[in-house]
Protein backbone atom coordinates (compact mmCIF):
# COMPACT_ATOMS: atom_id res chain seq x y z
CA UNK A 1 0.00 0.00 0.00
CA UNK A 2 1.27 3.26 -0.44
CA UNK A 3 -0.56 6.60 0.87
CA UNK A 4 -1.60 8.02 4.17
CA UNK A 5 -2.22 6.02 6.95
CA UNK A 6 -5.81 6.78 7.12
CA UNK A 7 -6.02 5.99 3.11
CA UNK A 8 -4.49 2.64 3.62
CA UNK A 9 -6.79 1.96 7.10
CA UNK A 10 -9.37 2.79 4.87
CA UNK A 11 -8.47 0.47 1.83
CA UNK A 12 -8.15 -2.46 4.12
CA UNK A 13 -11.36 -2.02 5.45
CA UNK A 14 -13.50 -1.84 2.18
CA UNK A 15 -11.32 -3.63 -0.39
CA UNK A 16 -9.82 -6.32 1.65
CA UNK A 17 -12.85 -7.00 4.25
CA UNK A 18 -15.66 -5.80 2.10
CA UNK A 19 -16.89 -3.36 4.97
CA UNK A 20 -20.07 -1.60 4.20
CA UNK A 21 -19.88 0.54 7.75
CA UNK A 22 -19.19 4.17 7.89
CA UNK A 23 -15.93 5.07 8.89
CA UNK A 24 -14.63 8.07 10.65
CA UNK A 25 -10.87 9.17 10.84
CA UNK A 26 -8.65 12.29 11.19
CA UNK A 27 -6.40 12.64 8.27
CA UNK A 28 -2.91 11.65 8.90
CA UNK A 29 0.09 13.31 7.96
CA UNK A 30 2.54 12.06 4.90
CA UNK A 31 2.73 9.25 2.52
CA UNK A 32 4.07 5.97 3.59
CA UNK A 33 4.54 2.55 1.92
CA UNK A 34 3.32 -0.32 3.95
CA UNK A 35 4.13 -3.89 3.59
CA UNK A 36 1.57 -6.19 4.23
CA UNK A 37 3.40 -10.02 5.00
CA UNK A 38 1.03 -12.62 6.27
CA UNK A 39 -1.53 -11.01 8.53
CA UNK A 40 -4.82 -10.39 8.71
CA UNK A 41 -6.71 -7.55 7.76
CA UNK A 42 -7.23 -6.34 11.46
CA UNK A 43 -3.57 -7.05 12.58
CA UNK A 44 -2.58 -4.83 9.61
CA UNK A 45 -4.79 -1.98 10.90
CA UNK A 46 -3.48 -2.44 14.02
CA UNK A 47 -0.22 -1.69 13.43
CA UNK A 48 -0.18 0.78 10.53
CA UNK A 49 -2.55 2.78 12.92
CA UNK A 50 0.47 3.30 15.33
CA UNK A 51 2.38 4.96 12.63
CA UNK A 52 -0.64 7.40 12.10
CA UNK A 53 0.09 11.07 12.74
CA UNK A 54 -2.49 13.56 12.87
CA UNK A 55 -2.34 16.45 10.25
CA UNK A 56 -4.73 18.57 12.19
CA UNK A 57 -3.64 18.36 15.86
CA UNK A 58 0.06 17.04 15.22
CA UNK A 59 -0.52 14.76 17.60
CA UNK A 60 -0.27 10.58 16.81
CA UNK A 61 -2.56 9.45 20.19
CA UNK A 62 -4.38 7.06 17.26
CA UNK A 63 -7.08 4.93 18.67
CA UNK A 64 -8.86 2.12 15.85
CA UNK A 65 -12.03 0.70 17.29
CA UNK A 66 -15.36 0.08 16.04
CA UNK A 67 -18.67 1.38 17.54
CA UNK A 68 -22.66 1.74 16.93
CA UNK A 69 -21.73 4.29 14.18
CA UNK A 70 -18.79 2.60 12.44
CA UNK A 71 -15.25 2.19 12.14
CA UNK A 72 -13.06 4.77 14.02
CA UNK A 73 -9.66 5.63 13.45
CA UNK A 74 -9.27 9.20 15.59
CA UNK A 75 -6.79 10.92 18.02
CA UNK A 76 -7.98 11.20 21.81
CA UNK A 77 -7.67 15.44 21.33
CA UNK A 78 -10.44 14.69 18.07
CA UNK A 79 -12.53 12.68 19.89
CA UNK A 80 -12.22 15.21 23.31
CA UNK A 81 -12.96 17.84 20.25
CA UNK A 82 -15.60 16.62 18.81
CA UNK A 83 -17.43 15.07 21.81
CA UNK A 84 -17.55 17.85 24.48
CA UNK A 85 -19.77 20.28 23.24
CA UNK A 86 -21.99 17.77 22.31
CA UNK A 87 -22.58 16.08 26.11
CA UNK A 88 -26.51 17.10 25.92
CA UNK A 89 -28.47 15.37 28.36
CA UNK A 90 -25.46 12.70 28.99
CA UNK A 91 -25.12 14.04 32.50
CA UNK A 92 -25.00 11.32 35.24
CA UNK A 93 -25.69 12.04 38.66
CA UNK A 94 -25.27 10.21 42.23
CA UNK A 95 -27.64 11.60 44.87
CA UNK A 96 -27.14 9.74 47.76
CA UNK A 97 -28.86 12.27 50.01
CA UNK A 98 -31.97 14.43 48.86
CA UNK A 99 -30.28 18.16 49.04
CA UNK A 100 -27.78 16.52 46.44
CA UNK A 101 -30.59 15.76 43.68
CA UNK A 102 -30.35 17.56 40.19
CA UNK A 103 -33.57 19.34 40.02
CA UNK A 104 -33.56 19.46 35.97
CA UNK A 105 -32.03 15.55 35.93
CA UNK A 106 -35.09 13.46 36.49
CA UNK A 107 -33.70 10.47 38.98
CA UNK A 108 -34.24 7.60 37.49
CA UNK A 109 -33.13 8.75 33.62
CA UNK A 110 -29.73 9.89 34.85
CA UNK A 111 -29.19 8.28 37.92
CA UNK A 112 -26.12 6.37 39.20
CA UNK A 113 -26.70 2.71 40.04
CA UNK A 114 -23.20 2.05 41.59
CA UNK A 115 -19.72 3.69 40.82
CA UNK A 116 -15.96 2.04 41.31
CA UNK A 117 -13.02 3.54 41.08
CA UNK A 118 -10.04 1.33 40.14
CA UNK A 119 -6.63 1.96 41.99
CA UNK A 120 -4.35 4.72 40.68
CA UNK A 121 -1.17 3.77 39.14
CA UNK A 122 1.80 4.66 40.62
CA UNK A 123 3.28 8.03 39.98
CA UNK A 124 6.81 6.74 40.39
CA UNK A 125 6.05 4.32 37.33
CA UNK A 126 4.92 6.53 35.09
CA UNK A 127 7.66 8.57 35.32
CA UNK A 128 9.83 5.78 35.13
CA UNK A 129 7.88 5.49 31.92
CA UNK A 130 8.74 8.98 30.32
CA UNK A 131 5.52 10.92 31.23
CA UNK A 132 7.29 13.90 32.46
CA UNK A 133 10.47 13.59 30.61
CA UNK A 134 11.95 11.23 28.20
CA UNK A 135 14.42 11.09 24.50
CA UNK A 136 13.65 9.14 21.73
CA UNK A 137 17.05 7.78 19.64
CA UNK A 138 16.74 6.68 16.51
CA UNK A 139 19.29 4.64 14.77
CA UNK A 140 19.53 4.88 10.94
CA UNK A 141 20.43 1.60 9.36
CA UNK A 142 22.13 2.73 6.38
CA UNK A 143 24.01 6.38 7.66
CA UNK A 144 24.90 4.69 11.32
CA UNK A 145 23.60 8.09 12.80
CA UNK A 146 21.79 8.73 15.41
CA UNK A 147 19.20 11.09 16.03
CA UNK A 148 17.78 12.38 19.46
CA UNK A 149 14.74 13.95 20.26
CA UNK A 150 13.71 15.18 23.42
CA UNK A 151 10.09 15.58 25.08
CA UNK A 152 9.76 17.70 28.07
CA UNK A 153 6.21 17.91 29.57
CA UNK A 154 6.69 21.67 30.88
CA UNK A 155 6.95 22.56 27.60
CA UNK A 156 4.43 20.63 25.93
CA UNK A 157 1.27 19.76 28.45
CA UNK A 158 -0.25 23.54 27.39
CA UNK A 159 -0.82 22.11 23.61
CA UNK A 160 -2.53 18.53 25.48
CA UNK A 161 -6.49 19.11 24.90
CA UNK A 162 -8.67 17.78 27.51
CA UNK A 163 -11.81 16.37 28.02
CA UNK A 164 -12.90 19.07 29.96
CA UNK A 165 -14.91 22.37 29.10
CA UNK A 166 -12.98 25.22 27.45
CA UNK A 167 -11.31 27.41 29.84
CA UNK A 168 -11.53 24.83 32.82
CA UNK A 169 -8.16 22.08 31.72
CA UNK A 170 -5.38 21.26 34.05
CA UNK A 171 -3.16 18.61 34.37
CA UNK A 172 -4.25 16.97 38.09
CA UNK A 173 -0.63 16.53 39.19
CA UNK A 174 1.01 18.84 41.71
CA UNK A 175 3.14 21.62 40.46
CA UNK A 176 6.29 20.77 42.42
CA UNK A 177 5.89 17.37 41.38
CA UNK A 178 6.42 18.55 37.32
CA UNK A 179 8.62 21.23 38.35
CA UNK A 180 10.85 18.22 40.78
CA UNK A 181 10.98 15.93 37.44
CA UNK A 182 10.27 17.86 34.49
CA UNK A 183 13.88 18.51 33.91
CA UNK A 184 15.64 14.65 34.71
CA UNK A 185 15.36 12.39 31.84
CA UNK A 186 13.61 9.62 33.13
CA UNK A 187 13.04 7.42 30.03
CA UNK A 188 15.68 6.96 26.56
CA UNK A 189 13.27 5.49 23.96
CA UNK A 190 15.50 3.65 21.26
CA UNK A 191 13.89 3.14 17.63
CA UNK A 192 15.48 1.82 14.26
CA UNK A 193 15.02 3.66 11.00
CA UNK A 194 16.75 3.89 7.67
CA UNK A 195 17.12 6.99 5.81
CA UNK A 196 15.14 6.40 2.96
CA UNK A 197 11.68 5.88 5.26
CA UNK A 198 9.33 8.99 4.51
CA UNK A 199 7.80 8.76 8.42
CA UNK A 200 10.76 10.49 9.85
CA UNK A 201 8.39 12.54 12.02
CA UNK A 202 7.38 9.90 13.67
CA UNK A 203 10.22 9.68 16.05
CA UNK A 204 9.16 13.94 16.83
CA UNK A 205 5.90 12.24 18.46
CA UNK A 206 6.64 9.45 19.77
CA UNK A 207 7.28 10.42 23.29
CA UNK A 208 4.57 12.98 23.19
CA UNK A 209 1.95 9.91 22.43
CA UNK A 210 3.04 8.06 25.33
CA UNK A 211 2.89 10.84 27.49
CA UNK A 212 -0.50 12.15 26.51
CA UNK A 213 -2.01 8.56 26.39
CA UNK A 214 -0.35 7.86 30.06
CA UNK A 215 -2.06 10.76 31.07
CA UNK A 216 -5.04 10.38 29.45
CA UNK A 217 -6.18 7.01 30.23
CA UNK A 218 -4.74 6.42 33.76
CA UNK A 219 -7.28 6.08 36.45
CA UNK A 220 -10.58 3.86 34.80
CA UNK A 221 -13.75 4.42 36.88
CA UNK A 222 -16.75 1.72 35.96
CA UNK A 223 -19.75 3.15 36.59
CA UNK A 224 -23.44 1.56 36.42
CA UNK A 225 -26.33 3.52 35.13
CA UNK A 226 -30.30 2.67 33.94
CA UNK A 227 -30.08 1.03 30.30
CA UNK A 228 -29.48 3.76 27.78
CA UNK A 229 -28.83 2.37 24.10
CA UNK A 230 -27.68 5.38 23.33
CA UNK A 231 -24.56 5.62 24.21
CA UNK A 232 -21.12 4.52 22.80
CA UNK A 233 -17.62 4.47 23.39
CA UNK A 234 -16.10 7.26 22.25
CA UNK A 235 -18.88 9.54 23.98
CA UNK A 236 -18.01 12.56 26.53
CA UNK A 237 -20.14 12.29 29.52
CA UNK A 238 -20.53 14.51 32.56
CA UNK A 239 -20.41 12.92 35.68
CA UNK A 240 -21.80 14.80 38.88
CA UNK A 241 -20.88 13.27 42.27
CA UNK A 242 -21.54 14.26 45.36
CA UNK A 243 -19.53 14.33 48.25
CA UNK A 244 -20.18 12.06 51.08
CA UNK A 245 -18.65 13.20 53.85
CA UNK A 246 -22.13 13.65 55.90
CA UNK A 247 -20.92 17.47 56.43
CA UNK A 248 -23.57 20.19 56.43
CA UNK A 249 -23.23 22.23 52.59
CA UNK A 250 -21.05 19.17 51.40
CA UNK A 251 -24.44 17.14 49.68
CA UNK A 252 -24.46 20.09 46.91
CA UNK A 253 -20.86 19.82 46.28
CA UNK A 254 -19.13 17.58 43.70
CA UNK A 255 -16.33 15.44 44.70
CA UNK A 256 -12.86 16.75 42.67
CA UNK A 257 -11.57 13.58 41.40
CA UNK A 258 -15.14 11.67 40.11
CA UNK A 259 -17.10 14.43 38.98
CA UNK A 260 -16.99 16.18 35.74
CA UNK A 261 -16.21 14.53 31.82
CA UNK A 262 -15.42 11.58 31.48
CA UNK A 263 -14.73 9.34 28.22
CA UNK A 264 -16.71 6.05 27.51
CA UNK A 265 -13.72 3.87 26.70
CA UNK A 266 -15.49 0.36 26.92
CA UNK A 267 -19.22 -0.39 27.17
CA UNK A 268 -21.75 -2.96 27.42
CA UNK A 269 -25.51 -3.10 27.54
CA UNK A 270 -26.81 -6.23 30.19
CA UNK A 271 -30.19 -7.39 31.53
CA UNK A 272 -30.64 -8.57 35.12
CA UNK A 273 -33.13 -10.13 37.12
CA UNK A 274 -34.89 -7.87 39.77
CA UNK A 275 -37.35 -8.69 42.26
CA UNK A 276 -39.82 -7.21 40.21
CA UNK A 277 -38.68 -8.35 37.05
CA UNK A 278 -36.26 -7.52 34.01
CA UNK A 279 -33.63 -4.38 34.50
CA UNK A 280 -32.03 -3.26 31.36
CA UNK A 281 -28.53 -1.94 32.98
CA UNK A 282 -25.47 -0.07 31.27
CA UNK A 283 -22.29 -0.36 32.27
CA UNK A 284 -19.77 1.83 31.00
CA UNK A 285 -16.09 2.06 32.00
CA UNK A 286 -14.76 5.61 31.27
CA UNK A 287 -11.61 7.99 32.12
CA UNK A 288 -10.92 11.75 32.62
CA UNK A 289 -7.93 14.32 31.59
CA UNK A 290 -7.59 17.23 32.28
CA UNK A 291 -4.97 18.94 30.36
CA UNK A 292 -3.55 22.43 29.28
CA UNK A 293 -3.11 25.18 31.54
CA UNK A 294 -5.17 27.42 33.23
């Protein structure tokens, strides 16, 4: 194949599977040859979609799934784009105590069956990982040179776009935190290349996808709501939940860390037995970011 990555995605998916299903993608950035040796189709998307770089955002956080609508080949900052301002009346709440209901959120539309939040990863590994600082080398086969290109998250979390409204992003790590690590290389990256590829950029984004996905997907809350076969992964959804600390004025207020948007990243649509018979039940497991600067 030869063309962008989103061309060849594209070609796979209607020439070589016969798909008749929509399919949405951001354009990618330059023309590449791709090989295809003894895979199948979807193992061939899979990894030509990691070599994807946006043309719009600059940005190569490339996610290929498939939902309700179709095929889906878009960057997380697309999907935050494109999904925000269209939340609507995908706003959860949890109303444990009566002063904390949503007076224009009827209760049982919108309400929260259950919540969990899973465990947050470890700081210490991510950093270990390259999410505040890390260098991509890249070793060209046929010149024996190498290149180095540095990512440092100071410089580059205020162009991160966030599922959050405009005006509101920021990253939900302490400041002297960033400031303690932002300037140590944490993480060397090591990538082989030849001179004549045309996907040189590649190696420019590499550490900036890591970091940005790192960030963006850390921290997966499942949450259980009434049956809504609306929904899809890929959606923005507001999440409003109240604190519980049994404090007088604290039933209005939202708890920090599980309130606000949240992405649908995996879904499923059940039916369990009641006491009074059938419940149609959606469970949806979703993350937040929060990114930019104030």
């Amino acid at each position: 194949y030869t063309g962008t990555i989103s061309e060849i995605i594209a070609n796979i998916l209607k020439k070589d599977l016969g798909s008749k299903k929509d399919f949405f993608y951001d354009t990618t950035k330059g023309i590449q040859d791709y090989v295809i040796n003894y895979e199948k189709p979807f193992e061939a998307i899979s990894k030509a979609s990691k070599r994807g770089v946006s043309l719009q955002d600059k940005s190569s956080s490339y996610m290929f799934f498939e939902n309700r609508s179709g095929f889906n080949y878009m960057t997380l900052e697309t999907i935050a784009d494109l999904k925000k301002d269209s939340i609507g009346d995908k706003v959860f709440i949890n109303s444990p105590m009566s002063g904390a209901k949503e007076s224009n959120n009827p209760e049982e539309f919108r309400q929260l069956i259950g919540m969990t939040v899973s465990d947050t990863p470890s700081l210490v590994d991510d950093i270990d990982d390259g999410v505040f600082n890390s260098e991509v080398k890249t070793f060209d086969l046929l010149t024996k040179t190498v290149k180095s290109t540095k990512f440092n998250i100071a410089e580059k979390v205020k162009d991160f776009k966030g599922f959050g409204s405009a005006g509101s992003e920021s990253i939900r790590l302490p400041d002297k935190v960033v400031k303690k690590y932002a300037n140590q290389t944490s993480k060397i990256y090591f990538r082989v290349s030849d001179s004549s590829s045309k996907e040189t950029y590649i190696d420019d984004m590499l550490s900036n996808k890591l970091a940005y996905t790192m960030l963006a997907l850390k921290s997966p809350m499942l949450l259980n709501a009434h049956g809504d076969s609306n929904l899809e992964v890929g959606d923005i959804i507001n999440v409003k939940y109240a604190k519980s600390t049994g404090l007088d004025g604290d039933t209005k207020k939202e708890e920090r860390y599980t309130s606000g948007n949240q992405m649908i990243i995996r879904l499923r649509h059940f039916i369990r037995k009641t006491g009074s018979g059938p419940k149609y039940v959606t469970s949806m497991e979703t993350v937040g970011f929060f990114g930019g600067k104030k």
